[in-house]
N, C-alpha and C. Protein backbone atom coordinates (compact mmCIF):
# COMPACT_ATOMS: atom_id res chain seq x y z
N UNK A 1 -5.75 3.18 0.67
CA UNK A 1 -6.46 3.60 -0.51
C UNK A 1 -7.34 2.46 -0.97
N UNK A 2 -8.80 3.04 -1.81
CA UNK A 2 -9.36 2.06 -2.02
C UNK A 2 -9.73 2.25 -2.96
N UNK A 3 -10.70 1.48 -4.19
CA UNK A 3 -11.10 1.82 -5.77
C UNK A 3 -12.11 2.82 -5.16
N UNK A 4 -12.56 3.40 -6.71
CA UNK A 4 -14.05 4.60 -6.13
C UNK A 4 -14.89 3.68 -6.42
N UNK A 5 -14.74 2.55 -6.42
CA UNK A 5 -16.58 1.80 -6.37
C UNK A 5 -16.96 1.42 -4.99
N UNK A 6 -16.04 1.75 -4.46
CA UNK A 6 -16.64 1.73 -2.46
C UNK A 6 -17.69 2.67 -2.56
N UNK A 7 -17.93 3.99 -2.98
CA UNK A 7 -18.87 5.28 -3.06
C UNK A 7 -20.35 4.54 -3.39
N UNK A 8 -20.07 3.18 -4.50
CA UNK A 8 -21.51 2.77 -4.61
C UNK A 8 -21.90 1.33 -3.39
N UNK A 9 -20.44 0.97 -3.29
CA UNK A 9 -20.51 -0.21 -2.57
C UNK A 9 -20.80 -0.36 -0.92
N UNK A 10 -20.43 0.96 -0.47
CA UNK A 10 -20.75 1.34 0.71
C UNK A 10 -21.42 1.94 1.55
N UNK A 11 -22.58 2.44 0.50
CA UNK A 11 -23.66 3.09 1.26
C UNK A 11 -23.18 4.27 2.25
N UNK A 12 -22.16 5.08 1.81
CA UNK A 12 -21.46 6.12 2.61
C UNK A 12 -22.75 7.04 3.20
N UNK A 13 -22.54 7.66 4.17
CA UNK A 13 -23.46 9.11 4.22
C UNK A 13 -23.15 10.26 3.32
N UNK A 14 -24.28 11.48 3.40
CA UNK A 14 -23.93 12.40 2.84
C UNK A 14 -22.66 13.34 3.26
N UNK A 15 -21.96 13.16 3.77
CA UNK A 15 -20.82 13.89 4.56
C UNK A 15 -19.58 13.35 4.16
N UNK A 16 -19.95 12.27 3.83
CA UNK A 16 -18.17 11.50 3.66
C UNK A 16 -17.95 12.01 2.50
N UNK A 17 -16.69 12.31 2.00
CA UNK A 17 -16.04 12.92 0.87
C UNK A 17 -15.24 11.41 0.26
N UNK A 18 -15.14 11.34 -0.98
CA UNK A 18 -13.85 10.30 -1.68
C UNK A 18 -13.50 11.44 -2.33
N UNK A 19 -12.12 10.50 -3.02
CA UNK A 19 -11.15 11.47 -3.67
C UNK A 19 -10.64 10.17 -4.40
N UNK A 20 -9.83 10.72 -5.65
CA UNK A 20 -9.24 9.58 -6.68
C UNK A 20 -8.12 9.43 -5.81
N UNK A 21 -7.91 7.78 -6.10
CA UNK A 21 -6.79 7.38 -5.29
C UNK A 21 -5.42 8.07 -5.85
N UNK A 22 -5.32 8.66 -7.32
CA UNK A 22 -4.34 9.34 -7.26
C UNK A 22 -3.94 10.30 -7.60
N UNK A 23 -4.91 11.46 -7.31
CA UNK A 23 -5.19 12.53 -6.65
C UNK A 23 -4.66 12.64 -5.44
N UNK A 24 -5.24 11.96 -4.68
CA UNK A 24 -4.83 12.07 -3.29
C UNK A 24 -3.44 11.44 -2.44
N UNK A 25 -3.20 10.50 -3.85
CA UNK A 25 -1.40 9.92 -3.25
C UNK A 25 -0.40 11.10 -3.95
N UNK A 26 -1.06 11.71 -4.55
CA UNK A 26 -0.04 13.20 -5.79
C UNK A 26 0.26 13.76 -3.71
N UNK A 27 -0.80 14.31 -3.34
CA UNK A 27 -1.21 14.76 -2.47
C UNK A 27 -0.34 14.66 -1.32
N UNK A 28 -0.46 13.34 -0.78
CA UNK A 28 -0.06 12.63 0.28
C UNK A 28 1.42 12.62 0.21
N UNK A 29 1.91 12.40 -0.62
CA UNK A 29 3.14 11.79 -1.25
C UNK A 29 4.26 13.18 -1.03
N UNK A 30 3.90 14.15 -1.70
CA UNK A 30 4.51 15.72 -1.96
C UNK A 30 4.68 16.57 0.03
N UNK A 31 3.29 16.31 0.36
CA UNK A 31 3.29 16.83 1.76
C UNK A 31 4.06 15.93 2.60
N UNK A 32 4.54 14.47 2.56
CA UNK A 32 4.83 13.69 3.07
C UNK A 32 6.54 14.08 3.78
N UNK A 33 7.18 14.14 1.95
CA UNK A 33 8.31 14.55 1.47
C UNK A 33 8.67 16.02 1.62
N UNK A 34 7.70 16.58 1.68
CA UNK A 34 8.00 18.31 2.61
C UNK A 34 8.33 18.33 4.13
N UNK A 35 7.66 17.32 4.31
CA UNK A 35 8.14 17.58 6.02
C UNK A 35 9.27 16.75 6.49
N UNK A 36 9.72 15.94 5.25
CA UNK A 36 11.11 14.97 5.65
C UNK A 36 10.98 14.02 6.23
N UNK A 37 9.81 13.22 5.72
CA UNK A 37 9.63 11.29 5.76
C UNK A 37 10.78 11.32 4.82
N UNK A 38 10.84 9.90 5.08
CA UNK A 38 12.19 9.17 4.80
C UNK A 38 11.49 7.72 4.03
N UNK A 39 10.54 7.42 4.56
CA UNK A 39 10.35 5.98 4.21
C UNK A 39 8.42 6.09 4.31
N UNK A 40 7.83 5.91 2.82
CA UNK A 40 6.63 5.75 2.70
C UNK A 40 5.94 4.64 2.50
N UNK A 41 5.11 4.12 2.86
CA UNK A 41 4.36 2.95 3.41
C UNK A 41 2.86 3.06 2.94
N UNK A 42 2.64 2.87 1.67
CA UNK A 42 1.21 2.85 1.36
C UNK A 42 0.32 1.84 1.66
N UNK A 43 -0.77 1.56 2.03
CA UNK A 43 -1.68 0.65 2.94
C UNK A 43 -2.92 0.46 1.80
N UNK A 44 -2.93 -0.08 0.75
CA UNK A 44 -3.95 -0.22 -0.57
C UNK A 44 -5.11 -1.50 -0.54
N UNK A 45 -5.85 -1.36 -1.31
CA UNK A 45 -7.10 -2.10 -1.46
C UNK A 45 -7.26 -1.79 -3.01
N UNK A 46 -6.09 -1.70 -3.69
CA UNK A 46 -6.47 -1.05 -5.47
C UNK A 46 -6.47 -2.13 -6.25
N UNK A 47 -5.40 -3.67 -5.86
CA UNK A 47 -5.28 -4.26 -6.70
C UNK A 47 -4.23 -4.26 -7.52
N UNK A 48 -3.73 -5.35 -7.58
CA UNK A 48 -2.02 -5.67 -8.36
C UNK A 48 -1.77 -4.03 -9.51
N UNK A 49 -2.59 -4.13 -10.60
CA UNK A 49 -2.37 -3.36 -11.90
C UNK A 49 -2.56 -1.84 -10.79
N UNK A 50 -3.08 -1.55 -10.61
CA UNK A 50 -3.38 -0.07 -9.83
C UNK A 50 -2.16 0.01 -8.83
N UNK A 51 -1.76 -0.70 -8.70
CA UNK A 51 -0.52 -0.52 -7.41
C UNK A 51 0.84 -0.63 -8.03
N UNK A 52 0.87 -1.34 -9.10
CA UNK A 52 2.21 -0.90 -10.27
C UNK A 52 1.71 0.44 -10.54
N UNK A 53 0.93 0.54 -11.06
CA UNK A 53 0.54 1.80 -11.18
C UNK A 53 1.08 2.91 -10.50
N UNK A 54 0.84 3.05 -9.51
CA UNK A 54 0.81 4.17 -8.55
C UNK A 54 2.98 4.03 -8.08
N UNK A 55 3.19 2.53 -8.28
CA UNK A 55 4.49 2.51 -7.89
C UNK A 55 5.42 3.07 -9.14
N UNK A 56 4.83 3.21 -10.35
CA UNK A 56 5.46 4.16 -11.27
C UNK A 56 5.24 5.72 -11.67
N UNK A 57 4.16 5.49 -10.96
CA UNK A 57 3.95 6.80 -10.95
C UNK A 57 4.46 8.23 -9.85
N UNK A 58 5.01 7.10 -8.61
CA UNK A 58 4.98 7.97 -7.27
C UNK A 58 6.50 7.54 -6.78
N UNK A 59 7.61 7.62 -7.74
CA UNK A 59 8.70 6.92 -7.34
C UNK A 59 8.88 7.09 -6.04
N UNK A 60 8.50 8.23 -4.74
CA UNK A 60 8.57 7.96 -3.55
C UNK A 60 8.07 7.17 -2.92
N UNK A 61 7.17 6.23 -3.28
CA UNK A 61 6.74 5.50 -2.20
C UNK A 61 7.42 4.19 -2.17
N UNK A 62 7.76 3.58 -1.01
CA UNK A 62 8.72 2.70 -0.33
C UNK A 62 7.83 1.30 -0.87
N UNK A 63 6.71 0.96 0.01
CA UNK A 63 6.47 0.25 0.22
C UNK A 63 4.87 0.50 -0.05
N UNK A 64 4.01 -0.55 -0.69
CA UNK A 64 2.81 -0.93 -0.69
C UNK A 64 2.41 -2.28 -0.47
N UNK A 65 1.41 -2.50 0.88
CA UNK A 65 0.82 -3.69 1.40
C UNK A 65 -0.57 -3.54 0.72
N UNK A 66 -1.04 -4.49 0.12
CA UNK A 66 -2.39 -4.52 -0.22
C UNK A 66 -3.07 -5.77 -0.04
N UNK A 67 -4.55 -5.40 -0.25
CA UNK A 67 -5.31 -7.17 -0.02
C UNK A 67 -5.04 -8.42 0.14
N UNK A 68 -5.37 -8.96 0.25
CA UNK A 68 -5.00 -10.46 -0.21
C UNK A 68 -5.14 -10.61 -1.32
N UNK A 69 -4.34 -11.89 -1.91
CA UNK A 69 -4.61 -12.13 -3.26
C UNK A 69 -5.44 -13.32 -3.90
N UNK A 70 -5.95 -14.19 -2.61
CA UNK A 70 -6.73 -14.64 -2.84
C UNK A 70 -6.68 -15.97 -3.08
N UNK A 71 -5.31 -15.93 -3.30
CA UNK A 71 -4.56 -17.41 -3.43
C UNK A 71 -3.66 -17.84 -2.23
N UNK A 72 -3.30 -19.13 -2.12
CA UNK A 72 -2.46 -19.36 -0.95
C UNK A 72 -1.03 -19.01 -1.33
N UNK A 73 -0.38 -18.43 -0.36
CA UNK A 73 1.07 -18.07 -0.86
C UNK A 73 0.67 -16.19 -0.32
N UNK A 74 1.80 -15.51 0.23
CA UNK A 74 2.11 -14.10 -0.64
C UNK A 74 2.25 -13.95 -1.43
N UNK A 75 2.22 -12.42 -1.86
CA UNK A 75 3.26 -12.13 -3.52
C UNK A 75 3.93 -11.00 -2.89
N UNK A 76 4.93 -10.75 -3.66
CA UNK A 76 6.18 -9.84 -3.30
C UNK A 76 6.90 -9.83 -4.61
N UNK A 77 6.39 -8.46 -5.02
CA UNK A 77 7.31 -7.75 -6.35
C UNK A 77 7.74 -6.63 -5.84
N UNK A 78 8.61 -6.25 -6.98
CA UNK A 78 9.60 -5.57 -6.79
C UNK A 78 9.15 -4.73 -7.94
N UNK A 79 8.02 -3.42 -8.12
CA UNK A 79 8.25 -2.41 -9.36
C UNK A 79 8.61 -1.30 -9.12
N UNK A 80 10.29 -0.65 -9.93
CA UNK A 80 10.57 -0.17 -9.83
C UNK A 80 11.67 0.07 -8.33
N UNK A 81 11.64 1.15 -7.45
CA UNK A 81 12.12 0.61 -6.85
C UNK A 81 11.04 0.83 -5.07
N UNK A 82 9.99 -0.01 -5.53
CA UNK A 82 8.95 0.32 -4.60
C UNK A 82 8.38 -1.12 -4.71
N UNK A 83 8.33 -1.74 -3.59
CA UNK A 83 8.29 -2.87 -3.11
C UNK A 83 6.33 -3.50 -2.89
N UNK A 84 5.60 -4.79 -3.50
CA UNK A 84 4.81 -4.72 -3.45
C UNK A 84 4.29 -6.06 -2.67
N UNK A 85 3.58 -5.99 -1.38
CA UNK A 85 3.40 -6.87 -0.76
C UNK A 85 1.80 -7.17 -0.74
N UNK A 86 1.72 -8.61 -1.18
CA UNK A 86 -0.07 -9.12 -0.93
C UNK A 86 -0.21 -9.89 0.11
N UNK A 87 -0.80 -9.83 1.29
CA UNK A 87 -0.75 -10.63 2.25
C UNK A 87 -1.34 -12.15 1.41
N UNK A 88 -1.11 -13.24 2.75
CA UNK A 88 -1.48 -14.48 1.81
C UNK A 88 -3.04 -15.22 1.90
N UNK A 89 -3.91 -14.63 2.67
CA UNK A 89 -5.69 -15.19 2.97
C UNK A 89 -6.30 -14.08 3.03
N UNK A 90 -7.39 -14.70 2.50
CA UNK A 90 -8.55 -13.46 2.70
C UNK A 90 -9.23 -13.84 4.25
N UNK A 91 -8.95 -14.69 4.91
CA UNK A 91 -9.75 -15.23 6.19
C UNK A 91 -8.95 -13.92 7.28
N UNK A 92 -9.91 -13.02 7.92
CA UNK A 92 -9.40 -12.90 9.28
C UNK A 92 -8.20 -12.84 9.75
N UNK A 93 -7.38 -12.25 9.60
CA UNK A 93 -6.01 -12.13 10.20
C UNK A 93 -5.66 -11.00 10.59
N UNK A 94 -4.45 -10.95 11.83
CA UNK A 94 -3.66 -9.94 12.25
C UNK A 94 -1.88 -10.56 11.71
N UNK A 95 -1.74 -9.09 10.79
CA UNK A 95 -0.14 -9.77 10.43
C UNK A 95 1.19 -8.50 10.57
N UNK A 96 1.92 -9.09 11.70
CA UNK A 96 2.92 -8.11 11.84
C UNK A 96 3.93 -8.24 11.31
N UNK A 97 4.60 -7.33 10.71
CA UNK A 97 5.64 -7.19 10.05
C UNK A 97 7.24 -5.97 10.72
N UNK A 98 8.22 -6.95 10.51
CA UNK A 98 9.22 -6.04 10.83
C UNK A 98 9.74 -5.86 9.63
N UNK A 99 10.33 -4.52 9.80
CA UNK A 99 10.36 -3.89 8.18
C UNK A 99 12.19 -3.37 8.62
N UNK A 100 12.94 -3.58 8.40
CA UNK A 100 14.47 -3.10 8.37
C UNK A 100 14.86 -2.20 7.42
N UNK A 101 14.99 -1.02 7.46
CA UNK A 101 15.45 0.08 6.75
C UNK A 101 17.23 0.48 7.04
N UNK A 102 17.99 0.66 6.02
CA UNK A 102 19.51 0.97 6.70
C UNK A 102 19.13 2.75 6.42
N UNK A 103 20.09 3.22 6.48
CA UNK A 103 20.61 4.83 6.94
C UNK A 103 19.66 5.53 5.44
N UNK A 104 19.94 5.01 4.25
CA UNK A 104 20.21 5.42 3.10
C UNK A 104 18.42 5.08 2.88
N UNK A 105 17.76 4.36 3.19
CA UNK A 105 16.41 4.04 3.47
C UNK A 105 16.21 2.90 2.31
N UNK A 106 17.56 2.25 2.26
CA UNK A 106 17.63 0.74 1.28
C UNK A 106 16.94 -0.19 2.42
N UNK A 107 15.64 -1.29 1.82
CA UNK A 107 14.95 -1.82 2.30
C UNK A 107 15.95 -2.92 2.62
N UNK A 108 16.24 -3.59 3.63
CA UNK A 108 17.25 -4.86 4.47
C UNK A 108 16.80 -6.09 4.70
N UNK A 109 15.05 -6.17 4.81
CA UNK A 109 14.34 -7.54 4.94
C UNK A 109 12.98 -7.15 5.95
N UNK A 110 12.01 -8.05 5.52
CA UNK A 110 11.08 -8.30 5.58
C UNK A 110 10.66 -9.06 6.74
N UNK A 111 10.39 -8.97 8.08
CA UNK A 111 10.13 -10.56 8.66
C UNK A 111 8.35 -10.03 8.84
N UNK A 112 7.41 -11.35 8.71
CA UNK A 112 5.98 -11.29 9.04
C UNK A 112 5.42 -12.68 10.01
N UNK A 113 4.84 -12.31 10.79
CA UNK A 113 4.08 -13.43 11.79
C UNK A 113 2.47 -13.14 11.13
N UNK A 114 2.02 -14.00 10.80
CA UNK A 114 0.62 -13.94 10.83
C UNK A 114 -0.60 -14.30 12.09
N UNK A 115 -0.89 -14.36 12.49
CA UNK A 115 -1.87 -14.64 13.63
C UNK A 115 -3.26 -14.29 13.06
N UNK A 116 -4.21 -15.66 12.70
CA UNK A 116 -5.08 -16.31 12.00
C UNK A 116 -5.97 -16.41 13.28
């Protein structure tokens, strides 16, 4: 998910459609949970306040990775019970993450390699 100022920022074509980011996580979220996901994984570009946001608003979702934050370090909060991860550079990176889920879909730990 991304803010709607990509629509001015991106010079989209006439064909591409946006949608409010939460509009479309109401959306995502409901169909997700109909077909019997277990563990949701939101992938954001909204920004700290918009992603509490959406993590109080969407008590299903597990997990949200978003941007960098711009500072050195991760961040890793905890709102509610939906987990919020900022990678740690804005430079170029590939960063994998093992994500441990037990039976009950209680989150177990985090491991990440970055490759810069």
């Amino acid at each position: 998910m991304t803010t709607m100022d990509i629509v001015y920022r991106s010079h989209p074509s006439a064909e591409t459609i946006f949608s409010n980011p939460f509009d479309k996580a109401d959306f995502i979220v409901k169909r997700l949970k109909n077909l019997g996901v277990d563990v949701i994984i939101l992938l954001s570009q909204l920004g700290e306040e918009m992603n509490q946001m959406l993590a109080q608003q969407f008590l299903e979702i597990d997990i949200i990775i978003d941007k960098p934050v711009g500072t050195s370090g991760k961040k890793v909060e905890k709102c509610g019970n939906t987990l919020i991860i900022q990678s740690e550079t804005d430079n170029y990176s590939l960063i994998e993450s093992e994500i441990n889920i037990d039976d009950e879909g209680n989150l177990l730990f985090i491991q990440e390699n970055n490759y810069v």
